[in-house]
C-alpha atoms as a PDB file:
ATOM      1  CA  UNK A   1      87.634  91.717  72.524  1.00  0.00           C
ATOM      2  CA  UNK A   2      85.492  91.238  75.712  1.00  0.00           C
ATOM      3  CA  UNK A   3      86.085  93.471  78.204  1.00  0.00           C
ATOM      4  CA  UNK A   4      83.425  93.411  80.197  1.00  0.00           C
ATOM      5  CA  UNK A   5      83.098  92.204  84.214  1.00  0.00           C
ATOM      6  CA  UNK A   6      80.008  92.532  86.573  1.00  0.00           C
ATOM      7  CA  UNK A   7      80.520  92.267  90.129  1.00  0.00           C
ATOM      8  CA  UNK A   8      78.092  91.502  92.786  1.00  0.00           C
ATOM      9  CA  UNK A   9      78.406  92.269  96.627  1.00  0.00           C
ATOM     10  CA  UNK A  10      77.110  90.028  99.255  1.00  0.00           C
ATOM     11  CA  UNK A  11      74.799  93.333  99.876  1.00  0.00           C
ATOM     12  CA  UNK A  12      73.419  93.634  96.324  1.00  0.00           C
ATOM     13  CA  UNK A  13      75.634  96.155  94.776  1.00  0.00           C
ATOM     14  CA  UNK A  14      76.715  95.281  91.598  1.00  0.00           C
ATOM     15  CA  UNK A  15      79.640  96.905  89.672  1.00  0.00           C
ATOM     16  CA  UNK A  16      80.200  97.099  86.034  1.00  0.00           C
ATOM     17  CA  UNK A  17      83.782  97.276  84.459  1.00  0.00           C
ATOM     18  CA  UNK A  18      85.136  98.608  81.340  1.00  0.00           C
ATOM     19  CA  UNK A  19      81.593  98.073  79.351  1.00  0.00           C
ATOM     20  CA  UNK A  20      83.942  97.676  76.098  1.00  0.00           C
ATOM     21  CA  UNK A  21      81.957  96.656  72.451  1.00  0.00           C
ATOM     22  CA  UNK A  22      80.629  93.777  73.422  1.00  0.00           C
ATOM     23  CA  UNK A  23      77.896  94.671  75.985  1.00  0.00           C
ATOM     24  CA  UNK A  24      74.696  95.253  73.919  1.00  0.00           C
ATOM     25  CA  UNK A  25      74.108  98.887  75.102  1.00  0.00           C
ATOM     26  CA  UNK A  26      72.065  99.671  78.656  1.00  0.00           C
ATOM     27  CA  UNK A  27      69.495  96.893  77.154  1.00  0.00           C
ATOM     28  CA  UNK A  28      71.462  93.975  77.314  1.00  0.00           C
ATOM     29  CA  UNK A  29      69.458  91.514  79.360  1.00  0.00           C
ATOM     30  CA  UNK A  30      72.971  90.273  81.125  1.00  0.00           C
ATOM     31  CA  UNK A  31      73.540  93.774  82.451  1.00  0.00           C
ATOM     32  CA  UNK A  32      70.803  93.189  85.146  1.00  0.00           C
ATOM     33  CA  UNK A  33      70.563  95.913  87.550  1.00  0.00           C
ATOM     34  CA  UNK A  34      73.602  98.305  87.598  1.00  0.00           C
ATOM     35  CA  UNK A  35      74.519 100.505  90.404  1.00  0.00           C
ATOM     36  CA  UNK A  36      78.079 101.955  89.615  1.00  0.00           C
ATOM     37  CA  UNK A  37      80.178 102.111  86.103  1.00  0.00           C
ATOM     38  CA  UNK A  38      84.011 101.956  86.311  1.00  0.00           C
ATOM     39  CA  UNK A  39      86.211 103.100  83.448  1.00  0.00           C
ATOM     40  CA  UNK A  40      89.380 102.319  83.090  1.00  0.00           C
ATOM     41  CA  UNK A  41      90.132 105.045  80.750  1.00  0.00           C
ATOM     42  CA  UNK A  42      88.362 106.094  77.742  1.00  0.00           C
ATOM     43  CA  UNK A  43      90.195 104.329  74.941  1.00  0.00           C
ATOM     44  CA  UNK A  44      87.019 103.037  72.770  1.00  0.00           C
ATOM     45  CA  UNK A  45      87.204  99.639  73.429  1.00  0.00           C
ATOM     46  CA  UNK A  46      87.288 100.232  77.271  1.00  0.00           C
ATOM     47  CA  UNK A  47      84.582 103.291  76.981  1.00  0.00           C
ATOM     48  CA  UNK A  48      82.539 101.830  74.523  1.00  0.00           C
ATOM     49  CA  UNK A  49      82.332 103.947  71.301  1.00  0.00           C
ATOM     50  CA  UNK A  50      80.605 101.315  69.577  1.00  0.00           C
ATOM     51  CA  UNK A  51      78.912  98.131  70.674  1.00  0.00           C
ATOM     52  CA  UNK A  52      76.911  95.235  69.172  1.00  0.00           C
ATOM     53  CA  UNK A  53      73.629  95.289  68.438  1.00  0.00           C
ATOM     54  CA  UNK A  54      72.376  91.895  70.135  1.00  0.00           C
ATOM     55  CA  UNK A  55      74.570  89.655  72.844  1.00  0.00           C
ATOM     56  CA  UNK A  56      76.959  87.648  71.110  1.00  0.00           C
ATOM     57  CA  UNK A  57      76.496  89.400  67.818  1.00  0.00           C
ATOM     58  CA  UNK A  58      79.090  88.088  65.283  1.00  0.00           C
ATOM     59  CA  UNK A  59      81.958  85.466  66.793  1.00  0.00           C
ATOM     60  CA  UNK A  60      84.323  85.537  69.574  1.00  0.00           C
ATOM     61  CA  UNK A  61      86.876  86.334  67.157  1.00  0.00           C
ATOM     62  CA  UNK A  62      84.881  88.625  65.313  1.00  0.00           C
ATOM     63  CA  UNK A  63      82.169  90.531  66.753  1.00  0.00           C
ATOM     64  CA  UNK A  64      79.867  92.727  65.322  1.00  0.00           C
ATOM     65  CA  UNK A  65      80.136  96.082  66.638  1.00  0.00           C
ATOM     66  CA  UNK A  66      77.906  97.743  64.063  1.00  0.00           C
ATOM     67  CA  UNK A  67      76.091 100.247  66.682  1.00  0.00           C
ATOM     68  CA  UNK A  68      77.418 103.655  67.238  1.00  0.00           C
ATOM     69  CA  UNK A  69      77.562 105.181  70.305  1.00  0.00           C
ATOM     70  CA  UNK A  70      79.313 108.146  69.902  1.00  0.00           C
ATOM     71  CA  UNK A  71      79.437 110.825  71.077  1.00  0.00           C
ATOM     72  CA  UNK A  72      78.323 109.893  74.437  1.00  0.00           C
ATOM     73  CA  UNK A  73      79.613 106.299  74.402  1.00  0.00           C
ATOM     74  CA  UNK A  74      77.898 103.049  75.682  1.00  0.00           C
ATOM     75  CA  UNK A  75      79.122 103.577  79.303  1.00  0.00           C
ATOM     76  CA  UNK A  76      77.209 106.805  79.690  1.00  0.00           C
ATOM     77  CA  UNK A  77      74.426 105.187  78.033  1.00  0.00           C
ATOM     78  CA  UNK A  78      74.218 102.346  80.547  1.00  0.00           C
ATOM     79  CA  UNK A  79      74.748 104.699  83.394  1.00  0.00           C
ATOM     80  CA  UNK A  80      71.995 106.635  82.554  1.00  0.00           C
ATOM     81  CA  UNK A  81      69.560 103.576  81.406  1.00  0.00           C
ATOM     82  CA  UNK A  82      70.586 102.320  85.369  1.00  0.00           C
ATOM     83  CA  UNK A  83      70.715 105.124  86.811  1.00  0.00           C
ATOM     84  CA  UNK A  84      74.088 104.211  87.876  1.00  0.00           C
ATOM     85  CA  UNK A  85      76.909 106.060  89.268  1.00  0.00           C
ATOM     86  CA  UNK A  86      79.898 106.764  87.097  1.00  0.00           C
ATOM     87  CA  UNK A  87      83.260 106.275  89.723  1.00  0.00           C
ATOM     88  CA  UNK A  88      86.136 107.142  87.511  1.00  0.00           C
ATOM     89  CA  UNK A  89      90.062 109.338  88.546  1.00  0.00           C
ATOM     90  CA  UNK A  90      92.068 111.909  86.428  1.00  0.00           C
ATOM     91  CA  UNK A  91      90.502 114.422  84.861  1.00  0.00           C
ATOM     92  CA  UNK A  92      87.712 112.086  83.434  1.00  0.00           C
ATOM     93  CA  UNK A  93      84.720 112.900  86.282  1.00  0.00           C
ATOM     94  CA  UNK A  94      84.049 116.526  84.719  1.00  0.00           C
ATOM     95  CA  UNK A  95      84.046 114.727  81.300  1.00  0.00           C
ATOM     96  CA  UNK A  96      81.271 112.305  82.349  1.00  0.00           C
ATOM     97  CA  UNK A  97      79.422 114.980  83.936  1.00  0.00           C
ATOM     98  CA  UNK A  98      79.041 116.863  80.621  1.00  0.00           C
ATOM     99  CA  UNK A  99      78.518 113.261  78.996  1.00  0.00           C
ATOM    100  CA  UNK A 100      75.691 112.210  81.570  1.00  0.00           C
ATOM    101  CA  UNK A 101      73.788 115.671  81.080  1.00  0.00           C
ATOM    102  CA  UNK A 102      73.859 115.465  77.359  1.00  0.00           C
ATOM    103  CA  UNK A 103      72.793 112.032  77.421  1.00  0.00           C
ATOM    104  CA  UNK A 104      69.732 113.439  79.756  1.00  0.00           C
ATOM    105  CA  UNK A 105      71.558 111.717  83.100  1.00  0.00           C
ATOM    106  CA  UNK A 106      72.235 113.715  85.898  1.00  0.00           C
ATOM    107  CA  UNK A 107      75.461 114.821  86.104  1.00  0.00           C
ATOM    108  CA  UNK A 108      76.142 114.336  90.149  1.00  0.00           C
ATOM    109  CA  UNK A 109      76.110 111.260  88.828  1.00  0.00           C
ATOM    110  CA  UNK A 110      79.741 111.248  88.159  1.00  0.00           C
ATOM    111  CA  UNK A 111      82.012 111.143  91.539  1.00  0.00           C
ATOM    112  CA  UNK A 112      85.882 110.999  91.391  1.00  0.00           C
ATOM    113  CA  UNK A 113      87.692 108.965  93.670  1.00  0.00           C
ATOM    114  CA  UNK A 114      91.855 109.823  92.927  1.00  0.00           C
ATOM    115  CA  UNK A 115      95.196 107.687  93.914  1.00  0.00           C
ATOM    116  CA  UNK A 116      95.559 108.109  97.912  1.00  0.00           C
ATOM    117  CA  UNK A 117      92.045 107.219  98.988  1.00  0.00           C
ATOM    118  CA  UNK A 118      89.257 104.915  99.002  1.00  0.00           C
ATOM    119  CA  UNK A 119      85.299 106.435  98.839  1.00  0.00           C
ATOM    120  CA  UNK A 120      82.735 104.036  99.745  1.00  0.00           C
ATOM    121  CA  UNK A 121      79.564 103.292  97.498  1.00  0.00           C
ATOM    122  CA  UNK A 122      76.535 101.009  98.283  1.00  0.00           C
ATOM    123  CA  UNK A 123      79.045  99.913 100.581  1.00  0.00           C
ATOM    124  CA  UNK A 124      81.327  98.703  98.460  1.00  0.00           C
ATOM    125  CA  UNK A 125      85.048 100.996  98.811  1.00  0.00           C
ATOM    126  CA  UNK A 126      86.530 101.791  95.436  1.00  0.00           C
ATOM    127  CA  UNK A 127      89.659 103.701  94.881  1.00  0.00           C
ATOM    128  CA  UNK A 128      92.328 104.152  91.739  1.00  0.00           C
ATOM    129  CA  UNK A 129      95.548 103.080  91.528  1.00  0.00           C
ATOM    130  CA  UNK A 130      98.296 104.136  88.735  1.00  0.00           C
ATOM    131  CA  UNK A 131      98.122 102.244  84.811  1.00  0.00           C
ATOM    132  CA  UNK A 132     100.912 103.210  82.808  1.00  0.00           C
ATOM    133  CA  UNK A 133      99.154 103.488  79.357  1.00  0.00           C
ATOM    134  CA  UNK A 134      97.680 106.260  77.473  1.00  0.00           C
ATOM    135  CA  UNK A 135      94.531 108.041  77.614  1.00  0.00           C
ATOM    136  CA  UNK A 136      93.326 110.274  74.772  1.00  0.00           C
ATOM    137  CA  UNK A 137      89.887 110.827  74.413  1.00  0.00           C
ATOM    138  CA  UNK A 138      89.392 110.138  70.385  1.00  0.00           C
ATOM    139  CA  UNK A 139      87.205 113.256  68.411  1.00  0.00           C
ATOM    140  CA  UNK A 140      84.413 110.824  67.918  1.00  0.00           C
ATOM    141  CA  UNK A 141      83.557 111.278  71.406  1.00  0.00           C
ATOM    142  CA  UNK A 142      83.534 115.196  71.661  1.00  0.00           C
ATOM    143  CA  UNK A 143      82.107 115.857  68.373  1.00  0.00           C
ATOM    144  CA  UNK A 144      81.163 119.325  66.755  1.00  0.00           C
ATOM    145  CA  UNK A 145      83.485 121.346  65.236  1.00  0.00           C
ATOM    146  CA  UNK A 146      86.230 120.745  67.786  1.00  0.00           C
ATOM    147  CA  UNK A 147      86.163 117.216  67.427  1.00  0.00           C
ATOM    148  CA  UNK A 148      86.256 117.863  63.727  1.00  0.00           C
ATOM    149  CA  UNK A 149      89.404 119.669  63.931  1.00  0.00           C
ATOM    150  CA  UNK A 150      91.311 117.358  66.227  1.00  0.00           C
ATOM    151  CA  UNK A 151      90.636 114.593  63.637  1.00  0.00           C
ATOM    152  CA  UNK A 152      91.988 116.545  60.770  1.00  0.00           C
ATOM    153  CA  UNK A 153      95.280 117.298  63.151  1.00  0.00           C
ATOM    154  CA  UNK A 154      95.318 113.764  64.280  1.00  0.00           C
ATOM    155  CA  UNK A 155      95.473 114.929  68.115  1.00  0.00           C
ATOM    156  CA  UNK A 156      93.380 113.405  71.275  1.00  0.00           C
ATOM    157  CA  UNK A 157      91.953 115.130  73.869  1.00  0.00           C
ATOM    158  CA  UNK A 158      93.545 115.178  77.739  1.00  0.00           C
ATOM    159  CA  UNK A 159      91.194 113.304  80.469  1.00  0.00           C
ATOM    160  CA  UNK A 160      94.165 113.019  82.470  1.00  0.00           C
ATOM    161  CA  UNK A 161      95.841 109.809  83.334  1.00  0.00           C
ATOM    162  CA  UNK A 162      94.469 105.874  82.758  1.00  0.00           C
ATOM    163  CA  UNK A 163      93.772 104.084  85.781  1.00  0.00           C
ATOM    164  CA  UNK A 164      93.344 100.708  87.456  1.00  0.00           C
ATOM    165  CA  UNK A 165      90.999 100.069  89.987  1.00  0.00           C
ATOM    166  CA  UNK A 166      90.911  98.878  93.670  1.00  0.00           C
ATOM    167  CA  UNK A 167      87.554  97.401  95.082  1.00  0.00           C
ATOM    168  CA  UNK A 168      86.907  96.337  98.804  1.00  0.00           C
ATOM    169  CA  UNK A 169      83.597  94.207  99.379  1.00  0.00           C
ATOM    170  CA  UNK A 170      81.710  93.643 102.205  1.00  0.00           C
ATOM    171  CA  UNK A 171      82.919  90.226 102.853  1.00  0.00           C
ATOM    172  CA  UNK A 172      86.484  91.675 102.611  1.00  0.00           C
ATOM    173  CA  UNK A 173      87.385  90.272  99.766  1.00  0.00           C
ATOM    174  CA  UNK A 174      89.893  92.873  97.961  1.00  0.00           C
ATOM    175  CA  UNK A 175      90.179  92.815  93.972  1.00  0.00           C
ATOM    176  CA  UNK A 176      92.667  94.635  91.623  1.00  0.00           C
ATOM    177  CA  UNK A 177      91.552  95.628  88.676  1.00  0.00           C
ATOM    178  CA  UNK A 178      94.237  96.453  86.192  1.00  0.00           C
ATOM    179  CA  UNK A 179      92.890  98.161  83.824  1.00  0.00           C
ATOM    180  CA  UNK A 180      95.260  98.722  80.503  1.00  0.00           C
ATOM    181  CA  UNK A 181      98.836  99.019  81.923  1.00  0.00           C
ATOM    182  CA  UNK A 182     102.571  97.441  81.928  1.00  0.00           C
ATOM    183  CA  UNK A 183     104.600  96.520  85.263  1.00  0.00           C
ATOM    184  CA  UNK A 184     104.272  99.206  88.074  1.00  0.00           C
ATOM    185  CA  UNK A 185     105.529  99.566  91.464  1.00  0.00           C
ATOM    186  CA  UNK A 186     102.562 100.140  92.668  1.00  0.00           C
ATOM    187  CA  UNK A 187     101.327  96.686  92.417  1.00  0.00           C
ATOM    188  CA  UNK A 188     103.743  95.697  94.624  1.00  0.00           C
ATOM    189  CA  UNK A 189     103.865  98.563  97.395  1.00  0.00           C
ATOM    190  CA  UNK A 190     100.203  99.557  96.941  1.00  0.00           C
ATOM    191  CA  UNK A 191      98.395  96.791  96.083  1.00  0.00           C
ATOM    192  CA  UNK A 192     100.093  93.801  97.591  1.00  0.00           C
ATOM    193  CA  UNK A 193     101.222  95.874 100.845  1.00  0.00           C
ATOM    194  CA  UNK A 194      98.787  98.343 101.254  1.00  0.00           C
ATOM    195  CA  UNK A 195      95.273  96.904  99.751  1.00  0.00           C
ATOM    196  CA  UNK A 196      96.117  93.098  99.881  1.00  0.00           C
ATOM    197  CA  UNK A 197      94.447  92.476  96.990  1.00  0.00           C
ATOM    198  CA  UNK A 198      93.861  88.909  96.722  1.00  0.00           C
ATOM    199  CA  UNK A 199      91.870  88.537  93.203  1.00  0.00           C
ATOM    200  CA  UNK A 200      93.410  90.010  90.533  1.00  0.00           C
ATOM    201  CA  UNK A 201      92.036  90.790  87.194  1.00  0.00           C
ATOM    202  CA  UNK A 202      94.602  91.129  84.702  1.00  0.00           C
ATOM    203  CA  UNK A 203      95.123  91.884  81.406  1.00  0.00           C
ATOM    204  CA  UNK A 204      97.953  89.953  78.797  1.00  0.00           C
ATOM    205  CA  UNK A 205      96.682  91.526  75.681  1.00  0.00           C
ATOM    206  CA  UNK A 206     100.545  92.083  75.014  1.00  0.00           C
ATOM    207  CA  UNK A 207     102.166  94.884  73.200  1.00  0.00           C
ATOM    208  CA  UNK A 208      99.493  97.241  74.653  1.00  0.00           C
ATOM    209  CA  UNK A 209      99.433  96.315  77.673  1.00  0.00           C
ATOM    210  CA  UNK A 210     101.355  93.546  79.590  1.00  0.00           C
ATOM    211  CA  UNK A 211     101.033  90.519  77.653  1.00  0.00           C
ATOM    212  CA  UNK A 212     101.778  86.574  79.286  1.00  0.00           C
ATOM    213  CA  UNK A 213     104.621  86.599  80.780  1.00  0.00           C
ATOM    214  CA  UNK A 214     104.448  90.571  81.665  1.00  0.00           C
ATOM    215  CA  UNK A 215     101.518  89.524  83.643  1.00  0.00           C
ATOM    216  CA  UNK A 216     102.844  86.518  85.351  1.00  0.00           C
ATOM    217  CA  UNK A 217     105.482  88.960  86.715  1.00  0.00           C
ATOM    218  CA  UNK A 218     103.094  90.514  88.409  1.00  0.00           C
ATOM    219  CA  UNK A 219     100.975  88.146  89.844  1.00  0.00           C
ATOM    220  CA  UNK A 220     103.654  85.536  90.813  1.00  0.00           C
ATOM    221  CA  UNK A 221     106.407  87.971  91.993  1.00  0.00           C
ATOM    222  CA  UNK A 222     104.512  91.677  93.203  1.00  0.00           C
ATOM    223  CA  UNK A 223     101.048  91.016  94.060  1.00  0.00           C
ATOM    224  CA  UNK A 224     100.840  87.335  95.127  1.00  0.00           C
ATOM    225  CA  UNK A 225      97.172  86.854  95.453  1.00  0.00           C
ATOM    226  CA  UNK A 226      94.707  84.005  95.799  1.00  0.00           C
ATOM    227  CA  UNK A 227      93.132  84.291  92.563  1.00  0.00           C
ATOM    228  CA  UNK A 228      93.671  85.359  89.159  1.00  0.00           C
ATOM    229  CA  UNK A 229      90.957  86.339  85.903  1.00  0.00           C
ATOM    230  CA  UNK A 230      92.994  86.993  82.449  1.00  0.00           C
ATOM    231  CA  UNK A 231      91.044  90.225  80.894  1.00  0.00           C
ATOM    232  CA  UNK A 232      91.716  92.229  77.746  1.00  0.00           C
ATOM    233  CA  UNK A 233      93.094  88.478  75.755  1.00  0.00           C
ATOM    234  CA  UNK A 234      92.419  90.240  72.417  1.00  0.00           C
ATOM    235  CA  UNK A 235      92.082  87.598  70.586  1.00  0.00           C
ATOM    236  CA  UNK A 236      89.577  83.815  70.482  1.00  0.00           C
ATOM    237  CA  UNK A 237      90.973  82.725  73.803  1.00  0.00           C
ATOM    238  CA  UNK A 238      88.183  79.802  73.976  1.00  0.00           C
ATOM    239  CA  UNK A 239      85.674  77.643  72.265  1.00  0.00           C
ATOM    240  CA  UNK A 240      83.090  75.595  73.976  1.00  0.00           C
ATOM    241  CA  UNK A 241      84.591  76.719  76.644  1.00  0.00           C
ATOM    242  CA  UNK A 242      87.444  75.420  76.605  1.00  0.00           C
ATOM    243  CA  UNK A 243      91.030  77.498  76.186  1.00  0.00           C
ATOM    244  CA  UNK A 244      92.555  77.101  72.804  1.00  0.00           C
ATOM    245  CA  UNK A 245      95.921  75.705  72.751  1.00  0.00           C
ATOM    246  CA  UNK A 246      98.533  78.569  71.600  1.00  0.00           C
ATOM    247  CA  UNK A 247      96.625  81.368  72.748  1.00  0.00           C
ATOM    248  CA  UNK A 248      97.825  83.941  74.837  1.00  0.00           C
ATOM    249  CA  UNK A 249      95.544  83.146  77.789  1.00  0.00           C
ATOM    250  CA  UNK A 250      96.839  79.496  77.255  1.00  0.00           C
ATOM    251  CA  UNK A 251     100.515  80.866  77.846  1.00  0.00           C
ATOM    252  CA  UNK A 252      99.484  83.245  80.912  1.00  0.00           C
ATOM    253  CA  UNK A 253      97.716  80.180  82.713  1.00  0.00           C
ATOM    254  CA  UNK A 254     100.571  78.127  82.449  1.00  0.00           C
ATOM    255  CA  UNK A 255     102.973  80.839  83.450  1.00  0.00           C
ATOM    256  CA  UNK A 256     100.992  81.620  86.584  1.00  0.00           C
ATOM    257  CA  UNK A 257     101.541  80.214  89.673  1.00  0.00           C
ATOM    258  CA  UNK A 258      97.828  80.825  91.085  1.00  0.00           C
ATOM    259  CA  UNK A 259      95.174  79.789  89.719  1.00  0.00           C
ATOM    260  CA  UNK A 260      93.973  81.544  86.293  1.00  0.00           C
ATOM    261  CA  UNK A 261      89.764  81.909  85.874  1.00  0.00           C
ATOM    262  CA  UNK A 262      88.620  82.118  82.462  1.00  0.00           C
ATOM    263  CA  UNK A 263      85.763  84.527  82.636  1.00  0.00           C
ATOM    264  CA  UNK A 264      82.649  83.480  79.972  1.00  0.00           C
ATOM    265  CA  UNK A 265      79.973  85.257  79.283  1.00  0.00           C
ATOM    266  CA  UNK A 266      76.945  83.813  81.695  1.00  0.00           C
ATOM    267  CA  UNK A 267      78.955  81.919  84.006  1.00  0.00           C
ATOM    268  CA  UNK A 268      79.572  83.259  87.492  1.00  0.00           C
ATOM    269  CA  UNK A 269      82.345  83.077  89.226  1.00  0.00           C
ATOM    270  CA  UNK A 270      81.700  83.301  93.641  1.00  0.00           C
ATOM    271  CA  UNK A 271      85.333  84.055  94.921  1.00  0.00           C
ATOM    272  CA  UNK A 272      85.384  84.276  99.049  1.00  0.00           C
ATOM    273  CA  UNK A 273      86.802  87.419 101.256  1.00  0.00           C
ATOM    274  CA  UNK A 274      90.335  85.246 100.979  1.00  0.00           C
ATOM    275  CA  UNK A 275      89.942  85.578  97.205  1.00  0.00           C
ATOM    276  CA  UNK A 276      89.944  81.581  96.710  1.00  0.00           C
ATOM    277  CA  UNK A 277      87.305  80.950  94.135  1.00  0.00           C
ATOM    278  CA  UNK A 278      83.757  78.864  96.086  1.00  0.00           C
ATOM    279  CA  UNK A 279      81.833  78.127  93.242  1.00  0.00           C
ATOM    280  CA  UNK A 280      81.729  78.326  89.518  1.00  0.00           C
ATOM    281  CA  UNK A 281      85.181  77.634  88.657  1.00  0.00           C
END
C-alpha cells in the first residue's frame, strides 16, 4: 500500500508525493524537511485519511493504519507541520486552502498549477498532466452535517479532475509522475514529446489503475524513458528486499524494456539529468 516518494533537488528542495497511509503523520522521522506536497488526487489512500501510528507499523502486506486523520487528512497535516506548500490542479487548490486554515496552516499555502503550464517552486518546475481515474472527495473528509448526508446518499464530492504530475529539476532531469490513471495520449504527445520525461514513476496496481502490462505499454511504446520506479503495487511486492516471484511488480519488471527501480523505504535512489540511475540502485 506504499505510496509514498520524497524527492530531493541538487538545490535542497525536497518534494513529497502522494503521502498515502503509510507515512507516520508530519512526525515521521523519514519525512525530513518538506518544502512542497503533491497530490495526486484525493482518493484516501493517495490523500491520506488515515495513516499508521509508527514507521512500518504492521507488515508490508498489512499495515496498520489505526490513526485517523480525517477531516483534514495527513497531507494537510504534514504541510502544515513543514510548513510546506501544497501544489495540486482541478478544483482541489480552494479545497486545501479551506483544509490548511482549519488545520491552523495558512491557506496561500495552496497554489494551483493546471494542464498547459509549468510554475516554478524552490526552483524546481512542476506542472499537471491528465490521469484518467476518478476523484471524489469521500464525506469523511468534509465532515459536519454535509458530509453526513453525502454518506447516507452514498455520493462524493467534486474536486475536479485526478492528475499526474510533471517535475523539472535543476540538473534537468525530467520525471513523470503518474499518479492513478490508465493509457493516455498524453503520455505520448505531452510527456514523451513535449516534457521528455526520462524517469517515470508508474503505477501497475491493475484494475484501478494500469496494471503490468498496461504499464509496460506505456513506458516501452509512448514515453520511452531512461528509467522506470513501479508505484501503487498494492500488494507485498518484496521481502528482504528482494521482489517476490508472482507479484505484479515481478511481471511489470520483466515486461519492461528499461530498467524497473524498486523503491524501499530508506534507500535512496540518485538518478542523473539523463534519468539513468548513479547510485543506489
Amino acid at each position: 500500500m506504499d505510496r509514498a516518494l520524497v524527492f530531493e533537488d541538487p538545490n535542497g528542495t525536497r518534494i513529497l508525493y502522494d503521502a498515502g497511509q503509510t507515512v507516520a503523520g508530519p512526525t515521521d522521522p523519514r519525512l525530513g524537511a518538506i518544502d512542497v506536497v503533491l497530490v495526486s488526487h484525493v482518493h484516501g489512500d493517495h490523500i491520506g485519511n488515515r495513516h499508521i501510528k509508527a514507521p512500518n507499523a504492521g507488515t508490508c502486506a498489512q499495515p496498520d493504519t489505526a490513526v485517523d486523520a480525517t477531516p483534514h487528512s495527513s497531507s494537510v497535516h504534514i504541510a502544515v507541520e513543514k510548513k510546506a506548500k501544497i501544489v495540486t490542479g482541478g478544483e482541489m487548490p480552494r479545497f486545501f486552502a479551506g483544509k490548511l486554515k482549519a488545520a491552523g496552516g495558512d491557506p496561500a499555502d495552496s497554489l494551483l498549477v493546471r494542464f498547459g503550464a509549468m510554475r516554478t517552486v524552490g526552483g524546481v518546475g512542476i506542472t499537471t498532466v491528465p490521469a484518467v481515474h476518478s476523484n471524489g472527495l469521500a464525506p469523511d473528509l468534509i465532515g459536519g452535517d454535509l458530509g453526513h448526508s453525502m454518506e447516507a446518499a452514498g455520493l462524493t464530492a467534486y474536486v475536479g479532475p485526478p492528475t499526474g504530475y510533471v517535475l523539472r529539476f535543476t540538473n534537468g532531469l525530467v520525471v513523470y509522475l503518474s499518479g492513478d490513471t490508465g493509457i493516455t495520449a498524453e503520455q505520448d504527445v505531452v510527456v514523451r514529446r513535449h516534457y521528455g520525461a526520462r524517469l517515470v514513476v508508474m503505477n501497475i496496481g491493475d484494475t484501478f489503475t494500469t496494471g503490468p502490462s498496461e504499464a509496460a505499454y506505456v513506458v516501452n511504446e509512448l514515453i520511452k524513458p531512461a528509467s522506470v520506479i513501479a508505484s501503487h503495487a498494492n500488494e507485498e511486492a518484496t521481502r528482504e528486499g528482494r521482489v517476490l516471484p508472482g507479484t505484479r511488480t515481478e511481471a511489470f519488471i520483466k515486461a519492461s524494456k528499461v530498467p524497473v527501480h524498486v523503491p524501499l523505504s530508506g534507500r535512496t535512489l540518485m538518478f542523473d539529468g539523463a534519468g539513468v540511475c548513479v547510485d543506489g540502485c
